[in-house]
Protein backbone atom coordinates (compact mmCIF):
# COMPACT_ATOMS: atom_id res chain seq x y z
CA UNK A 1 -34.99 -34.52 -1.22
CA UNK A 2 -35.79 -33.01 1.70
CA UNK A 3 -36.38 -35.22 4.68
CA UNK A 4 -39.98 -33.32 5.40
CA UNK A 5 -40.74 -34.17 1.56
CA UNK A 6 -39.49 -37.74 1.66
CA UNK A 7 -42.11 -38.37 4.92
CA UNK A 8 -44.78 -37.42 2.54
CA UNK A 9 -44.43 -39.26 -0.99
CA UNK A 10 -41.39 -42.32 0.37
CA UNK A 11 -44.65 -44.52 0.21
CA UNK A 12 -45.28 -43.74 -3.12
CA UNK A 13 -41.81 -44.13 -4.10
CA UNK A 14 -41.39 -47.01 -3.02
CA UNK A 15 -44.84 -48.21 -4.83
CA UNK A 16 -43.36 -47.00 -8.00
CA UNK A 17 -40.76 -49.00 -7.46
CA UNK A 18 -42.18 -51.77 -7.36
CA UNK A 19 -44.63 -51.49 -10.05
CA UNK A 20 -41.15 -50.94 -12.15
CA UNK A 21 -39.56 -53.93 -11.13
CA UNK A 22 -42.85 -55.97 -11.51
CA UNK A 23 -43.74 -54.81 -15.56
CA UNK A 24 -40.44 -55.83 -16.72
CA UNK A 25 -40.08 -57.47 -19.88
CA UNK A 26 -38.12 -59.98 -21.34
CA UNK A 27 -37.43 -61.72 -24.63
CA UNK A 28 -39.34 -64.80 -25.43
CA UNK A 29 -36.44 -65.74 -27.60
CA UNK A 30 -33.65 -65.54 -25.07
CA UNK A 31 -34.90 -64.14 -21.54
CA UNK A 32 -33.09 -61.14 -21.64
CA UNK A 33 -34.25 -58.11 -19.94
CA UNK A 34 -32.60 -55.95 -22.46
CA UNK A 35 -35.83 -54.96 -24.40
CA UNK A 36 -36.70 -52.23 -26.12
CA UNK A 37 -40.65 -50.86 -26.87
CA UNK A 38 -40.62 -49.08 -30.44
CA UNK A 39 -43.42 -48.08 -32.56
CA UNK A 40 -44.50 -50.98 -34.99
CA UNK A 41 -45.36 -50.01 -38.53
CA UNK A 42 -49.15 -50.14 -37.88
CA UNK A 43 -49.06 -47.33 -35.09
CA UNK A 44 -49.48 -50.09 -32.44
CA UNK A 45 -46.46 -51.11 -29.31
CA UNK A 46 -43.31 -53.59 -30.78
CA UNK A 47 -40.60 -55.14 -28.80
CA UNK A 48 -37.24 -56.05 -30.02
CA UNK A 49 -34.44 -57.78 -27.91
CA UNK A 50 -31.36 -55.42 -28.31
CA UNK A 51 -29.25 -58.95 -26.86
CA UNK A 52 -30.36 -61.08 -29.63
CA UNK A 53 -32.54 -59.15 -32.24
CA UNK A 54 -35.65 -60.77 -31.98
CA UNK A 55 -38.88 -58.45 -32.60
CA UNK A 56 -42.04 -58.86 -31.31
CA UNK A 57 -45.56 -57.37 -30.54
């Protein structure tokens, strides 16, 4: 990015950023941070562990 650019929006990269780091998940079962968010069966937001398998919502 251009430097002029990165004057303007580096504050709100570096907010997004942090807001990334800060909604991490991780799996009940095992802590991992390897989780993925999939559609559950009833439309609404799962969660399964792709370390050790476990699914939640």
């Amino acid at each position: 990015m251009p430097a002029s650019i990165l004057g303007e929006v580096g504050h709100l990269l570096d907010a997004a950023s942090i807001r990334e780091k800060a909604t991490r998940i991780s799996c009940p079962s095992c802590g991992s941070g390897h989780v993925a968010q999939v559609l559950g069966d009833n439309g609404g937001i799962s969660y399964v562990c792709t370390a050790c398998g476990h699914s939640w919502s």
